[in-house]
N, C-alpha and C. Protein backbone atom coordinates (compact mmCIF):
# COMPACT_ATOMS: atom_id res chain seq x y z
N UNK A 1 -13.34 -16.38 32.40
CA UNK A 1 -12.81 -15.04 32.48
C UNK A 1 -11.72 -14.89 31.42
N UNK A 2 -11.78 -14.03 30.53
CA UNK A 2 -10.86 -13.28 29.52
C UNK A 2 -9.82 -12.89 30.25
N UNK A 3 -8.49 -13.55 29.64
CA UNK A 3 -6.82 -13.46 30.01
C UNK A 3 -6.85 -11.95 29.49
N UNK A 4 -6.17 -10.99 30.03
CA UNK A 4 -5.73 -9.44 29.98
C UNK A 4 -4.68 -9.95 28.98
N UNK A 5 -4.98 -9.07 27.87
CA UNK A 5 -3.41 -8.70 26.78
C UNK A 5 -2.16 -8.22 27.43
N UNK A 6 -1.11 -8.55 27.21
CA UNK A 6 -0.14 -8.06 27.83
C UNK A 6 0.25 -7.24 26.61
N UNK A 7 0.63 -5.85 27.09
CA UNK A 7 1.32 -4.69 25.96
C UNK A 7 2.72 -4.82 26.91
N UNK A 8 3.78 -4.65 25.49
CA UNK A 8 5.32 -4.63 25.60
C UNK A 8 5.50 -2.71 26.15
N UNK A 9 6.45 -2.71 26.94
CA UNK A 9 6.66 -1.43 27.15
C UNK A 9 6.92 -0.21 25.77
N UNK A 10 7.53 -0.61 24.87
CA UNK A 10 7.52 -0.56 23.73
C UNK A 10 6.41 -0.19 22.64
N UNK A 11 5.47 -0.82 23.18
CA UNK A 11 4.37 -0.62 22.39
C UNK A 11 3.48 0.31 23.25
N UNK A 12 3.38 0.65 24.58
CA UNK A 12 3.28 1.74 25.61
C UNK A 12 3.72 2.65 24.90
N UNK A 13 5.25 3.14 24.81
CA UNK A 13 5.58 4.22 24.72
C UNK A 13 5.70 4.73 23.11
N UNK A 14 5.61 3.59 22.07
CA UNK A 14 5.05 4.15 20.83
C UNK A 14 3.62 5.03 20.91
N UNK A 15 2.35 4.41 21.49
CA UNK A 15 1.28 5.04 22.03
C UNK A 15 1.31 6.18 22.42
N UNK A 16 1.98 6.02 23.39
CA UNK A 16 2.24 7.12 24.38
C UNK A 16 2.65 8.73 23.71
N UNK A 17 3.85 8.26 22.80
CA UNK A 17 4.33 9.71 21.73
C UNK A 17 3.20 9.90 21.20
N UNK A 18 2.03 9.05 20.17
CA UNK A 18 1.42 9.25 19.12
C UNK A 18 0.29 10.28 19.58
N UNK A 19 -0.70 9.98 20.98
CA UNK A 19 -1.64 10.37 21.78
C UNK A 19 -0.74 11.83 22.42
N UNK A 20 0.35 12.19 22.83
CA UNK A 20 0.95 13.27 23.39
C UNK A 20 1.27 14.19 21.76
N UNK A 21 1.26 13.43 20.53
CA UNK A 21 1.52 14.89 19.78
C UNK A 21 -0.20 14.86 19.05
N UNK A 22 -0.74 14.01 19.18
CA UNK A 22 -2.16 14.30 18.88
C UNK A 22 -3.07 15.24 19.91
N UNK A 23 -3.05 15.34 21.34
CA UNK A 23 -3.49 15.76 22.45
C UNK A 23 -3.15 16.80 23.09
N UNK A 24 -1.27 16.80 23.18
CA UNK A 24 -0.52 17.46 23.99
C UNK A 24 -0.66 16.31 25.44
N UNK A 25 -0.33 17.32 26.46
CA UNK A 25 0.40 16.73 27.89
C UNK A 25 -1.25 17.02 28.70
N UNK A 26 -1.91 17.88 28.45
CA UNK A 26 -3.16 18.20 28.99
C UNK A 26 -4.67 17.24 28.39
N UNK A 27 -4.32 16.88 27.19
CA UNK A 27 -5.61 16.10 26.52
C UNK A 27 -5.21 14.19 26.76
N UNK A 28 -3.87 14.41 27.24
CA UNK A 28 -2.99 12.85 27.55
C UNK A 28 -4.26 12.04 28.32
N UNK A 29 -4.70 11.11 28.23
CA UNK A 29 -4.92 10.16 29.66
C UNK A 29 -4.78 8.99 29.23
N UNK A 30 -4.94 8.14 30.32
CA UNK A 30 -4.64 6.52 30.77
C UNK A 30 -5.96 6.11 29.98
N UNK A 31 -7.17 6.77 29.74
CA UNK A 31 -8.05 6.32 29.27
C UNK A 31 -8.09 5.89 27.79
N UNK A 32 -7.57 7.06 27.45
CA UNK A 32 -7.25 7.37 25.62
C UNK A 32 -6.11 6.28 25.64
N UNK A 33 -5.24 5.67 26.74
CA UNK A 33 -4.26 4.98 25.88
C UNK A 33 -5.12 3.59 26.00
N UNK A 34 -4.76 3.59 26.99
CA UNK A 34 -6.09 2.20 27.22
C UNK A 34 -6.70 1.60 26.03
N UNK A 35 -7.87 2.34 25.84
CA UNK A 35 -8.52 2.37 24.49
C UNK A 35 -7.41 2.07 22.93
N UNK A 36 -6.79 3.11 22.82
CA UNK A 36 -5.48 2.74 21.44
C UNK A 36 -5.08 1.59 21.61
N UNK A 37 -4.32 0.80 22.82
CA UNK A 37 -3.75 -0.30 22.80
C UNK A 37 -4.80 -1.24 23.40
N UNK A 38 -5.99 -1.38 23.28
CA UNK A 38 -6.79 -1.90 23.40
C UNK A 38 -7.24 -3.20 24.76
N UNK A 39 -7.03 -2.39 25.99
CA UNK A 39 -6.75 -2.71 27.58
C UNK A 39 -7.30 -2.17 27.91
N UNK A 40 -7.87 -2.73 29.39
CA UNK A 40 -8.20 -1.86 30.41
C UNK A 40 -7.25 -0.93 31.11
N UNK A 41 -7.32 0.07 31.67
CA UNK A 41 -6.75 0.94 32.08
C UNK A 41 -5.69 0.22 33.37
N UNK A 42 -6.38 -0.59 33.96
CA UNK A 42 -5.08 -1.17 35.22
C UNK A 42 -4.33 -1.75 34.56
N UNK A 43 -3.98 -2.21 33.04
CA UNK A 43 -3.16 -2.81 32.58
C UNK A 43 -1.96 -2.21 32.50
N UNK A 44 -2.23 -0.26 32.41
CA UNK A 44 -1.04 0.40 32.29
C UNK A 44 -0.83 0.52 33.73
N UNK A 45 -1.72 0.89 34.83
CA UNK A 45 -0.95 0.98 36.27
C UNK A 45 -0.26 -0.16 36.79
N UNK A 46 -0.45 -1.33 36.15
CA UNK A 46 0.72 -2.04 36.47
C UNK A 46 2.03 -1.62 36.45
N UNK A 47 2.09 -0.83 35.33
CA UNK A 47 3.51 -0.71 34.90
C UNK A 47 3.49 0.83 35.51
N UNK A 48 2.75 1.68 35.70
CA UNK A 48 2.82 3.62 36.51
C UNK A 48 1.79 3.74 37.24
N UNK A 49 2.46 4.77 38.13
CA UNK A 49 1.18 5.01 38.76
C UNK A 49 0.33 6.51 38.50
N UNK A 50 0.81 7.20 37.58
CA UNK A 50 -0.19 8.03 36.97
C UNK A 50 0.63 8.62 35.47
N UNK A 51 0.11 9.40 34.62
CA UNK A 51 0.01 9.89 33.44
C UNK A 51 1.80 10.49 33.50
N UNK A 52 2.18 11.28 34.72
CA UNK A 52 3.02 12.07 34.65
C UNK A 52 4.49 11.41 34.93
N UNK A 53 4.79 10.27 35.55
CA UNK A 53 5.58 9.26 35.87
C UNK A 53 5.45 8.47 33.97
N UNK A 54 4.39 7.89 33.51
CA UNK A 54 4.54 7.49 32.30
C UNK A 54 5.40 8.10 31.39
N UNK A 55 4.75 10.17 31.38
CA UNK A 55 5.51 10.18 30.07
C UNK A 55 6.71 10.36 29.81
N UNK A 56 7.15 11.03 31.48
CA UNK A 56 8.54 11.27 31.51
C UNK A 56 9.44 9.92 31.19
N UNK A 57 9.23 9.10 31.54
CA UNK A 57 9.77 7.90 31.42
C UNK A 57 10.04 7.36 30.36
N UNK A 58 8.86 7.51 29.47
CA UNK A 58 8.82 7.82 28.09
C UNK A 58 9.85 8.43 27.13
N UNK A 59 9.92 9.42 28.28
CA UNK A 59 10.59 10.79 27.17
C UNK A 59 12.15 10.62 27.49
N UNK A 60 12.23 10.16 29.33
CA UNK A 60 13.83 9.69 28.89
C UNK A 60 14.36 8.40 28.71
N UNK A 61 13.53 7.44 28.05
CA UNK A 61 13.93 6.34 26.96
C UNK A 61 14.03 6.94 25.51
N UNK A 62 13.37 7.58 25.59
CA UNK A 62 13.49 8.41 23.92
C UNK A 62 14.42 9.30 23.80
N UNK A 63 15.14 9.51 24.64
CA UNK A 63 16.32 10.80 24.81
C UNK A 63 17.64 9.77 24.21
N UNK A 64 17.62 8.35 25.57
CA UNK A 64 18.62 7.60 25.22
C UNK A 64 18.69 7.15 23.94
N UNK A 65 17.57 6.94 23.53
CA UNK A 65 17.61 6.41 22.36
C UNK A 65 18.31 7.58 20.93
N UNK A 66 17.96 8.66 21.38
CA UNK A 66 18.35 9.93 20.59
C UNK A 66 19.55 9.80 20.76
N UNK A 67 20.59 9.93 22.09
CA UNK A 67 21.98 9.79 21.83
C UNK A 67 22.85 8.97 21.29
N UNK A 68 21.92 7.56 21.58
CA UNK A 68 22.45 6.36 20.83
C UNK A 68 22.94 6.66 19.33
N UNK A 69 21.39 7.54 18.67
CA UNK A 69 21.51 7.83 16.95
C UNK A 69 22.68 9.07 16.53
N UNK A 70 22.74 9.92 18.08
CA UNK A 70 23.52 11.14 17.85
C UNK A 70 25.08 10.78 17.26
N UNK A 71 25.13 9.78 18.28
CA UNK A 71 26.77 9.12 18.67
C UNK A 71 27.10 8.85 16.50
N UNK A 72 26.19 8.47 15.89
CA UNK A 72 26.53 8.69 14.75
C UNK A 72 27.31 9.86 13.84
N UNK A 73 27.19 10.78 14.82
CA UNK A 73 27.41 11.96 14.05
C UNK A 73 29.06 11.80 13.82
N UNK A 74 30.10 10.93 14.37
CA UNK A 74 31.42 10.55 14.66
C UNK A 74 31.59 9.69 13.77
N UNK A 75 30.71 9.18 12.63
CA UNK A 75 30.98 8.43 11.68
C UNK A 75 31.72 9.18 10.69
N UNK A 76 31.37 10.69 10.48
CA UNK A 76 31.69 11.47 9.67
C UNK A 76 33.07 11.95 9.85
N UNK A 77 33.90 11.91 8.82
CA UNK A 77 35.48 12.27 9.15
C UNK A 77 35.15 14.11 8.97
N UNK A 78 34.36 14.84 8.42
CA UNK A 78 34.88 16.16 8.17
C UNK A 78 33.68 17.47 8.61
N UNK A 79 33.72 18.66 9.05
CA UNK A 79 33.10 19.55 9.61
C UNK A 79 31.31 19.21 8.90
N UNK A 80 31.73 19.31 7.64
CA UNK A 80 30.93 19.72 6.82
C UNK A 80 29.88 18.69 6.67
N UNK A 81 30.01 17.33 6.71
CA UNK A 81 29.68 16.35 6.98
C UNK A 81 28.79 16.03 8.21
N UNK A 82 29.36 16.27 9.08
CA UNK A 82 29.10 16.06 10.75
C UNK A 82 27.99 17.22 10.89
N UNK A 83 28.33 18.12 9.77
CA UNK A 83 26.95 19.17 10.07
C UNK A 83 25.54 18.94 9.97
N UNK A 84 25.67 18.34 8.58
CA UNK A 84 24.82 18.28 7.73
C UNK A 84 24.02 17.22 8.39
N UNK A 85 24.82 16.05 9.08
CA UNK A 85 24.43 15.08 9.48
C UNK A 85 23.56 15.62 10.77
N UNK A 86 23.56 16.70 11.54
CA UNK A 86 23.25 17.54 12.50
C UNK A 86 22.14 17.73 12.62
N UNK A 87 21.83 18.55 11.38
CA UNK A 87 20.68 19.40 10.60
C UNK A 87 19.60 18.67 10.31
N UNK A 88 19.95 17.20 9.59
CA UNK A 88 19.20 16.14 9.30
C UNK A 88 18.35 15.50 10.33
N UNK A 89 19.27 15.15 11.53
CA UNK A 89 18.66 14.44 12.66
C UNK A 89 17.90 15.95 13.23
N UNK A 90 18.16 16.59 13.60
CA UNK A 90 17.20 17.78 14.57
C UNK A 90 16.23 18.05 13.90
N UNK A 91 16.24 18.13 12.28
CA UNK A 91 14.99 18.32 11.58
C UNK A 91 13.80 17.41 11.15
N UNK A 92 14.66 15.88 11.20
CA UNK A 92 14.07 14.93 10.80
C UNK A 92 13.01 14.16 12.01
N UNK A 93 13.97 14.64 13.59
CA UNK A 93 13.21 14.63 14.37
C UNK A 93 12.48 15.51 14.91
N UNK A 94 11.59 16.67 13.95
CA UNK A 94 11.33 17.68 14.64
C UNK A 94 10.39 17.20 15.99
N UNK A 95 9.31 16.40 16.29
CA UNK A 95 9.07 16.33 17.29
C UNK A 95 9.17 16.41 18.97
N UNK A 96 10.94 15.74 18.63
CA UNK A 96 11.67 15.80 19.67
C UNK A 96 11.69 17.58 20.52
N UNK A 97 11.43 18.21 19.66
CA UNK A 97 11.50 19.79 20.22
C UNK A 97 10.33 19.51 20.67
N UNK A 98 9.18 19.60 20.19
CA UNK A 98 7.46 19.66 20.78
C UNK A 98 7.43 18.41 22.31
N UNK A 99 8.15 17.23 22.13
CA UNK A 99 8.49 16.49 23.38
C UNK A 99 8.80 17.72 24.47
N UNK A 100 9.95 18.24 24.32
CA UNK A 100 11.06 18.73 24.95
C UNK A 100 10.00 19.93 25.79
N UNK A 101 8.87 20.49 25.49
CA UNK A 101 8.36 21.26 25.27
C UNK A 101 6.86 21.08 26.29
N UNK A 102 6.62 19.87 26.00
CA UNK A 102 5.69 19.11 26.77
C UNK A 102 6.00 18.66 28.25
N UNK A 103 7.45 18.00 27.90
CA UNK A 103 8.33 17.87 29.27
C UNK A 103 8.37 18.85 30.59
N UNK A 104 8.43 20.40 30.00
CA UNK A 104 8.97 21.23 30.84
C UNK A 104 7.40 21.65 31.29
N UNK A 105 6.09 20.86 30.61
CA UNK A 105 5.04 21.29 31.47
C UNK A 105 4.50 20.10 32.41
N UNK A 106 5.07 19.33 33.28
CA UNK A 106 4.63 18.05 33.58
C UNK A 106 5.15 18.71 34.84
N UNK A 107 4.37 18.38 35.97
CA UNK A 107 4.62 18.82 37.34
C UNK A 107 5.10 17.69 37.63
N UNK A 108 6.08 17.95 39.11
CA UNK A 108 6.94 17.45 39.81
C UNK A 108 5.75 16.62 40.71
N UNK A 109 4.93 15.88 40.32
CA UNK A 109 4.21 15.58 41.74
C UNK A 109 4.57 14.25 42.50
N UNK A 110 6.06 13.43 42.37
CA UNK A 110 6.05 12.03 42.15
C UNK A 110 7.64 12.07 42.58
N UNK A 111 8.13 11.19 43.38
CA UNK A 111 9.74 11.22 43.39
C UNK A 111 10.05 10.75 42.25
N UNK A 112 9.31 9.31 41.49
CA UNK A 112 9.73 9.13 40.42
C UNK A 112 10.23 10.24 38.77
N UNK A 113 9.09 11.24 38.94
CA UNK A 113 8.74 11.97 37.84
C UNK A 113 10.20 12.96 38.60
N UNK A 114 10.32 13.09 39.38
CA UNK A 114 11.62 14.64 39.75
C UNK A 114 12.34 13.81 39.11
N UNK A 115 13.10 12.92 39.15
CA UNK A 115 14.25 11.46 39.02
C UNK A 115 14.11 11.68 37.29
N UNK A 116 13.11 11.73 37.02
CA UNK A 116 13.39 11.46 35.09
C UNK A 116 13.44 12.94 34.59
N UNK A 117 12.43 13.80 35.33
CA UNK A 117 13.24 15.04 34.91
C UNK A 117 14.38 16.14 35.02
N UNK A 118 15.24 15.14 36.45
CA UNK A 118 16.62 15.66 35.87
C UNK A 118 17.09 15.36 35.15
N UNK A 119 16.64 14.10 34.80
CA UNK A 119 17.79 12.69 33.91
C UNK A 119 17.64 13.89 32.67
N UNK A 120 15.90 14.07 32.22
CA UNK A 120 15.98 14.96 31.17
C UNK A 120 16.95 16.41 31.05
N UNK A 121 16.46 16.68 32.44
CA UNK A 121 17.80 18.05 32.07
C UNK A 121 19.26 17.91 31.90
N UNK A 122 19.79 16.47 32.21
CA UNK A 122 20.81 16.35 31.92
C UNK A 122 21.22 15.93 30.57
N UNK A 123 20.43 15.60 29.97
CA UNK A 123 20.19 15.17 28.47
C UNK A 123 20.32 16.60 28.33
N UNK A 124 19.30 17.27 28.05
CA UNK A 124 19.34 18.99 27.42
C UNK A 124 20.39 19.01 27.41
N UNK A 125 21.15 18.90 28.88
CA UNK A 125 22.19 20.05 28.75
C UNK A 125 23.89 19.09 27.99
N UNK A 126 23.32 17.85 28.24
CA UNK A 126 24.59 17.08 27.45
C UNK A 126 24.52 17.23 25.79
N UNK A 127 23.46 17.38 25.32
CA UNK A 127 23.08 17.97 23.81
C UNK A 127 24.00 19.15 23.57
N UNK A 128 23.23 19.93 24.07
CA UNK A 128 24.18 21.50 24.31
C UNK A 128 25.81 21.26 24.16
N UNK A 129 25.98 20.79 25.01
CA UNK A 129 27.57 20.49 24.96
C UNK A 129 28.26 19.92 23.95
N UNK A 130 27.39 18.85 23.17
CA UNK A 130 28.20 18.20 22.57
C UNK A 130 28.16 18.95 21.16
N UNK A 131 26.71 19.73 21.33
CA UNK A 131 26.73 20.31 19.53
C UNK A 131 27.30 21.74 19.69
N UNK A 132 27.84 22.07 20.81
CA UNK A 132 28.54 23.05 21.25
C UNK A 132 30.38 22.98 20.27
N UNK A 133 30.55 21.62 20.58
CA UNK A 133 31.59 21.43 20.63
C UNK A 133 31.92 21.26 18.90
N UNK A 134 30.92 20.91 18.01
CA UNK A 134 30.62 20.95 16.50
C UNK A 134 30.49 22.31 15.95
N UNK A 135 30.15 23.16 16.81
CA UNK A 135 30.28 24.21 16.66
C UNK A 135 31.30 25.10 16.93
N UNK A 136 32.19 25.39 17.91
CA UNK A 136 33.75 25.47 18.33
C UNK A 136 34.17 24.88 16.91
N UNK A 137 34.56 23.44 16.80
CA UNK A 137 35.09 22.70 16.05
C UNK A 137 35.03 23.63 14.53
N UNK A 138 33.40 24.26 13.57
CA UNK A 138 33.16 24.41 12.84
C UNK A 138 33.85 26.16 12.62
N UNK A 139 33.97 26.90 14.05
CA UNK A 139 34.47 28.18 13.95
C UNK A 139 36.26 28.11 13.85
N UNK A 140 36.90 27.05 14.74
CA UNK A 140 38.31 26.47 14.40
C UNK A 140 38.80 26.38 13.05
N UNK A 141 37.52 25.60 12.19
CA UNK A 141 37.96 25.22 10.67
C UNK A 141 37.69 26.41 10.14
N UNK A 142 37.02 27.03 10.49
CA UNK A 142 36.76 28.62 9.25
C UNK A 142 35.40 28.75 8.75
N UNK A 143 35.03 27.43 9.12
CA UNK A 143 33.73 27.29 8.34
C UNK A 143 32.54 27.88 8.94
N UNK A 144 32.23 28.82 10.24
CA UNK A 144 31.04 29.42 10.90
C UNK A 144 31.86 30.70 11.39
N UNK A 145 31.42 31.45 11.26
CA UNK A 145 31.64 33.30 11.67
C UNK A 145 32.01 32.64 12.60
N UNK A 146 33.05 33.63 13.59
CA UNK A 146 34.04 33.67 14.43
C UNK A 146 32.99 34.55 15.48
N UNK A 147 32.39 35.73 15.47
CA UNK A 147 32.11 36.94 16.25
C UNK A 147 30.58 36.08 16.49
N UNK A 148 30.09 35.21 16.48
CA UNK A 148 28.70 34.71 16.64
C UNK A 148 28.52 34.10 17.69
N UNK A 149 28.15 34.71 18.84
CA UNK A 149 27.76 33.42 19.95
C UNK A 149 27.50 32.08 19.82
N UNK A 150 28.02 31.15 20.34
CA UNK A 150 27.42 29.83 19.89
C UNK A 150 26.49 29.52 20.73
N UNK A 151 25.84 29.76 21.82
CA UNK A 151 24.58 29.63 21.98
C UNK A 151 23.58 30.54 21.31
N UNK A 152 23.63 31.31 20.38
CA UNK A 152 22.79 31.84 19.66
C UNK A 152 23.06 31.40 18.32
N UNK A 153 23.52 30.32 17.83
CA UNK A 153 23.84 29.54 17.02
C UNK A 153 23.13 28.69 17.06
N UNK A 154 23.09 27.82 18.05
CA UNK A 154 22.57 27.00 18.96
C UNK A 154 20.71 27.09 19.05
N UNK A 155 20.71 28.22 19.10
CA UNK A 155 19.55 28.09 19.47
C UNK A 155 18.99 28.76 18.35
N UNK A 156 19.36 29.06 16.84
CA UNK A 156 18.62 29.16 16.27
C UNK A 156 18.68 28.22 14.92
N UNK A 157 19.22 26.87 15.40
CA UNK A 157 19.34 25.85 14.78
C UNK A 157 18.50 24.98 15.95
N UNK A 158 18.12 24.69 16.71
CA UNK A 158 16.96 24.18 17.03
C UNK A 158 15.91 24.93 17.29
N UNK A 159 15.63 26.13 16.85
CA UNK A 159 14.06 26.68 16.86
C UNK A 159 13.61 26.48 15.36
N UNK A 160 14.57 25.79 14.40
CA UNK A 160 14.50 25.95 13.17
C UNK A 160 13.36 24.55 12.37
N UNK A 161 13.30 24.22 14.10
CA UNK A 161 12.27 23.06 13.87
C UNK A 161 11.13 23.46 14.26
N UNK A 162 10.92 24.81 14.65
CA UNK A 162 9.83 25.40 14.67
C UNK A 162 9.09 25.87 13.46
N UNK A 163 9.91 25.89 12.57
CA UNK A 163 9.02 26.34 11.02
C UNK A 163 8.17 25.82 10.89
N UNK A 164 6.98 26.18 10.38
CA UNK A 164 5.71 25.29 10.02
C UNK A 164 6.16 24.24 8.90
N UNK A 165 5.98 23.53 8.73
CA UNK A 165 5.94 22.14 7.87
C UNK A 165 4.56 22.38 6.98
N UNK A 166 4.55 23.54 5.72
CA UNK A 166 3.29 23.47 4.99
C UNK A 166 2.73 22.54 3.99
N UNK A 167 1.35 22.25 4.10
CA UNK A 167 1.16 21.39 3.07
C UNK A 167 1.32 21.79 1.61
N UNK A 168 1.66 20.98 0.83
CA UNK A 168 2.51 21.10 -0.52
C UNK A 168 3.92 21.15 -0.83
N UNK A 169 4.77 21.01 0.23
CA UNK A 169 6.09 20.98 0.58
C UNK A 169 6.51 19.53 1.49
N UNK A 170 6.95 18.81 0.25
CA UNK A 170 7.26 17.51 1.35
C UNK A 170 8.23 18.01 2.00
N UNK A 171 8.40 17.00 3.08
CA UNK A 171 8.95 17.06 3.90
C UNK A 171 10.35 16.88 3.62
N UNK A 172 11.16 16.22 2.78
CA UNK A 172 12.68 16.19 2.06
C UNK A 172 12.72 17.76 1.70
N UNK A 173 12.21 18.16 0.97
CA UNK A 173 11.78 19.75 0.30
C UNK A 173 12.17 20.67 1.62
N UNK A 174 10.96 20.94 2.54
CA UNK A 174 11.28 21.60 3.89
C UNK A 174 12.69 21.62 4.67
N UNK A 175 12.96 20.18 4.64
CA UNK A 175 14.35 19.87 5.40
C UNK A 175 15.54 20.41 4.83
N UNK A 176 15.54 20.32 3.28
CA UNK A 176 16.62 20.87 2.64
C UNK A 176 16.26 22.60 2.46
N UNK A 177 15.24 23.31 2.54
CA UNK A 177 15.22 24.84 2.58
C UNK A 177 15.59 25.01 3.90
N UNK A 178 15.37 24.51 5.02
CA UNK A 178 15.65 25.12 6.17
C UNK A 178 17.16 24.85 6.70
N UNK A 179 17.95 23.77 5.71
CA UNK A 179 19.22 23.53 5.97
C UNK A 179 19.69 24.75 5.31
N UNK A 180 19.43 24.94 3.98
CA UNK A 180 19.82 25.71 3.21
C UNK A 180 19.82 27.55 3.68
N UNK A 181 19.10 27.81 4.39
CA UNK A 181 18.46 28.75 5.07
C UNK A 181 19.78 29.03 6.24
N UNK A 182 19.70 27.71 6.86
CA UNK A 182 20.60 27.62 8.02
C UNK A 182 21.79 28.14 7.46
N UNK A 183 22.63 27.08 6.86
CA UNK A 183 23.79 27.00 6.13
C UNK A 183 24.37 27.90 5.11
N UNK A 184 23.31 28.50 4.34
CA UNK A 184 23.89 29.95 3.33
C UNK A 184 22.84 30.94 3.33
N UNK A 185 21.82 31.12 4.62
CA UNK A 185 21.24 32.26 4.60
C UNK A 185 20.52 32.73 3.51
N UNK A 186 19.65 33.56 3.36
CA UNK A 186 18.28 33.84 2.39
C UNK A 186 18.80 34.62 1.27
N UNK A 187 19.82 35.57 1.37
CA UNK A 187 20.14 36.38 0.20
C UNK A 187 21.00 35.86 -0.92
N UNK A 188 20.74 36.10 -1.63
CA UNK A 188 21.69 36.10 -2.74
C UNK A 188 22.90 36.81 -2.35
N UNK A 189 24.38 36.57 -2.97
CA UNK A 189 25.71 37.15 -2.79
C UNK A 189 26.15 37.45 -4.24
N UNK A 190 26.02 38.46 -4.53
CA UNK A 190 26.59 38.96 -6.02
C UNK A 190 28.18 39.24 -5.65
């Protein structure tokens, strides 16, 4: 009898992202991962007991892992800096929005799965706060209109990862028009 491969959780939840932005949350299964990491399917119920407990779980190891990279943004001594550094990570991870997105369609059917999707809403909303506070910070220095809601600031610096990503525009290219976009707006100033 053939010894079962053991897959690292790690190598689960690399899978796991690649098949959820190839599929979405509806084309997801245990079967399709199975197959990618090349197992039988009880290899992953060892570790869950269905699709919806996986991805959340997934998604809030990938959150922590996001704050871990955020906490960088404190390397930067100055507004302007700490922005840019902002812009970079939210754009560079645009996925993380299409996650975020997928998340809020995953039913509650599991005590486990309620448990990771508060954890997630508490992530959301600790994001919020903290780029809240870069923002305060950026209207203090002079450097962002004063009369501008900062949740409408807010939120149109992360829908800004909604732009299509077209082919013929690398992706350095895209990231710097949509900073640029962000940061000094489309018109010319004579």
């Amino acid at each position: 009898m053939a010894r079962e491969r053991k897959i690292s959780l790690n190598e689960l939840f690399a899978q796991t992202k690649q098949l959820l932005l190839e599929h979405g949350y509806e084309g997801f299964t245990f079967g399709l991962l199975a197959e990618r990491l090349g197992v039988a399917r009880s290899a992953i119920y060892k570790y869950f007991e269905n699709k919806e407990e996986l991805i959340t779980t997934y998604m809030v190891n990938e959150m922590e892992e996001v704050f871990i990279k955020l906490e960088h943004i404190h390397v930067y001594p100055t507004f302007d800096e700490q922005f840019r550094f902002l812009l970079d990570f939210i754009l560079y991870h645009n996925d993380l929005h299409e996650m975020i997105l997928i998340g809020k369609r995953i039913p509650e059917n599991h005590p486990k799965v309620q448990e990771n999707k508060q954890r997630l809403a508490q992530f959301h909303k600790r994001m919020y706060e903290e780029l809240e506070h870069l923002i305060k910070r950026g209207k203090r220095e002079g450097k962002i209109k004063p009369h501008l809601p900062n949740q409408v600031i807010l939120g149109y610096i992360f829908q800004s990862v909604s732009v299509p990503h077209f082919p013929g525009i690398s992706l350095a290219e895209w990231v710097e028009s949509i900073r640029e976009i962000i940061m000094y707006g489309v018109m010319n100033r004579n």
